[in-house]
Structure formats: structure tokens, C-alpha cells
Protein backbone atom coordinates (compact mmCIF):
# COMPACT_ATOMS: atom_id res chain seq x y z
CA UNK A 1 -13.90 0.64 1.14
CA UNK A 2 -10.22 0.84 0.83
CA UNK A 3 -7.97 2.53 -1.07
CA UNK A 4 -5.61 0.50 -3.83
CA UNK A 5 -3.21 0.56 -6.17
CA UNK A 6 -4.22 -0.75 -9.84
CA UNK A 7 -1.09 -0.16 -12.18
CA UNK A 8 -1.81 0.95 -15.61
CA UNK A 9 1.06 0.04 -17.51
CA UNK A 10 1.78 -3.35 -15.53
CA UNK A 11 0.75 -5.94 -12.70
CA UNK A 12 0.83 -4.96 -9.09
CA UNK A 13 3.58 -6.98 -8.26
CA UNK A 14 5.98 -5.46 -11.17
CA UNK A 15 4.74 -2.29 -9.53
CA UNK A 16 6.02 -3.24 -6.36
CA UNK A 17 9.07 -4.63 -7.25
CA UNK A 18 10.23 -1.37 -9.25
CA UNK A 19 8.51 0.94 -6.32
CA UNK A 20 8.96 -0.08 -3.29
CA UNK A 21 11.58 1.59 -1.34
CA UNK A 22 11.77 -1.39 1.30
CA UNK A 23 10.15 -4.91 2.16
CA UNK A 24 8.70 -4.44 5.72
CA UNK A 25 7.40 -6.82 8.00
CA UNK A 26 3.90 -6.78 9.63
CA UNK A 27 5.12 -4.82 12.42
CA UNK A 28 7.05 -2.06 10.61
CA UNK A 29 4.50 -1.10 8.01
CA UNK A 30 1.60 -1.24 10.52
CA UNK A 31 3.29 0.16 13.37
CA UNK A 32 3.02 3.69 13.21
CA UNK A 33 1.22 4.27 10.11
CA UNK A 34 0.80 8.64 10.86
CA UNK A 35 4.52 8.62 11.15
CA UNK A 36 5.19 6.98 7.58
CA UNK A 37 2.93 9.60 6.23
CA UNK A 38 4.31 12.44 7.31
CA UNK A 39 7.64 11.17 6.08
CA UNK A 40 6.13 10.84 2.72
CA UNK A 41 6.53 7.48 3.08
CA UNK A 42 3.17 4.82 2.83
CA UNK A 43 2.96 1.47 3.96
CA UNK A 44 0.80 -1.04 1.31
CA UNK A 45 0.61 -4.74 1.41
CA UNK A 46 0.42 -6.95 -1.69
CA UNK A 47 -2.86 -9.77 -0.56
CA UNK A 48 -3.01 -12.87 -2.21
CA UNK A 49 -6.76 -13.56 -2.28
CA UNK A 50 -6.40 -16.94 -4.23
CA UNK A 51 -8.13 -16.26 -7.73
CA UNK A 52 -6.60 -12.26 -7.97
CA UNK A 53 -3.88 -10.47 -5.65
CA UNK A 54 -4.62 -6.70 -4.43
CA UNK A 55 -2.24 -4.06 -3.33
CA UNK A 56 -3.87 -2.18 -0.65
CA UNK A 57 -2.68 1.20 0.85
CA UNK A 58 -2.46 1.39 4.75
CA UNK A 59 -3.42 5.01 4.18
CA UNK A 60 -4.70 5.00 8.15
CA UNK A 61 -4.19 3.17 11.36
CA UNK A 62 -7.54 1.46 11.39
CA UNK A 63 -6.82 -0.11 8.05
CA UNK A 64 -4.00 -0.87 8.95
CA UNK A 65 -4.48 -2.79 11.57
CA UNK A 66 -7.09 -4.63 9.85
CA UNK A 67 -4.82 -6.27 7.47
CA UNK A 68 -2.20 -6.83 10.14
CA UNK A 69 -4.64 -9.64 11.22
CA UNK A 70 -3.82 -13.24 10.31
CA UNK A 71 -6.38 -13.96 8.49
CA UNK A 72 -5.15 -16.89 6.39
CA UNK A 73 -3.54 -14.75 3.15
CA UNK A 74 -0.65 -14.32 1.58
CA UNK A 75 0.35 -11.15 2.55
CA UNK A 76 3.91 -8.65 1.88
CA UNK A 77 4.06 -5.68 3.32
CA UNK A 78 6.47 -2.37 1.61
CA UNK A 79 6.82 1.00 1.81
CA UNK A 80 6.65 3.08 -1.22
CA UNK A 81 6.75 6.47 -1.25
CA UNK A 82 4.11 8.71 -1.70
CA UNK A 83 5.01 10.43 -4.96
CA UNK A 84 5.03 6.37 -6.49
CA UNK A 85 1.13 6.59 -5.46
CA UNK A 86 0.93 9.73 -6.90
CA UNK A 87 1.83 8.96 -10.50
CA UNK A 88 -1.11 8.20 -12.15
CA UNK A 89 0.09 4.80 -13.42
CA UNK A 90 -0.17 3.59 -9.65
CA UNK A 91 -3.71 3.89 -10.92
CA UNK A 92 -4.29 5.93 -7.30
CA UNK A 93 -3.11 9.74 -8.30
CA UNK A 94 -2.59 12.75 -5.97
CA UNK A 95 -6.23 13.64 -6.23
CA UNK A 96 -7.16 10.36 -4.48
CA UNK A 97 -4.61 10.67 -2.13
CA UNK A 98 -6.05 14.34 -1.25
CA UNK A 99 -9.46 13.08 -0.78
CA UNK A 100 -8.01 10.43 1.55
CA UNK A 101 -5.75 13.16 3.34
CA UNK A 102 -2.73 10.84 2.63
């Protein structure tokens, strides 16, 4: 199971327009996942999945790369930084973000 972000105070892709530090493509915000981290910098990516849209974090390489795959969605790919996810109106929080070592 993955780890996403579920706004409380608007939709996902308000949140992502007022958070997101940059647009990236594929490559950039799947690249070197670890690295973004440890700038306190995360990748997510904003899925279309036809009847409701997600906004997962790439909180690891494996998932990651697992949305990196054309798989037929919609997909944009940002990087936020990590104190956005930590708010708790990302609807993620910095305990979640501890559990996940993010």
C-alpha cells in the first residue's frame, strides 16, 4: 500500500498547484528518489485513474519506479517539499512520514 496525499481543506490538484516547488518529468522525479529526500525535497505524481485522480508520494525507489511505468494514465509528476507533506492538511503529517522514514 502506498502512501498519499488527501488534502483537507481542498482537491489534490489545488494542493499541487499551490505546493509544488517544480513540475518534473518522469525521469527527474523518479530518478534518484534517496537524493530528493535527503534534500527535503519529495517527488509525488498526480494519477488520473478515470472516475477519481490520486496524488501518490514516491516516498522510495521501488515505488517509484512502479509508477514510472506507462501504464496507460494520466500522470504529472512534482516535487514538493517535505514540510508541504508534513502539514497536516496534506492529509499525510510528519508522523506518517516518520513511520515511512521519509
Amino acid at each position: 500500500m502506498g502512501l498519499y496525499v488527501n488534502p483537507t481543506d481542498k482537491t489534490k490538484e489545488a494542493w499541487l498547484i499551490t505546493e509544488a516547488k517544480q513540475r518534473a518529468t518522469r525521469e527527474q522525479a523518479t530518478r534518484d528518489v534517496r537524493a530528493l529526500i535527503k534534500s527535503l525535497l519529495v517527488p509525488v505524481v498526480l494519477v488520473d485513474n478515470g472516475p477519481f485522480t490520486a496524488l501518490a508520494v514516491l516516498y522510495d525507489q521501488r515505488e517509484a519506479d512502479a509508477f514510472a511505468r506507462d501504464d496507460g494514465r494520466a500522470k504529472i509528476f512534482a516535487i514538493v517539499p517535505r514540510s508541504a507533506l508534513a502539514d497536516r492538511a496534506s492529509g499525510v503529517g510528519e508522523r506518517v512520514l516518520q513511520e515511512w522514514d521519509v
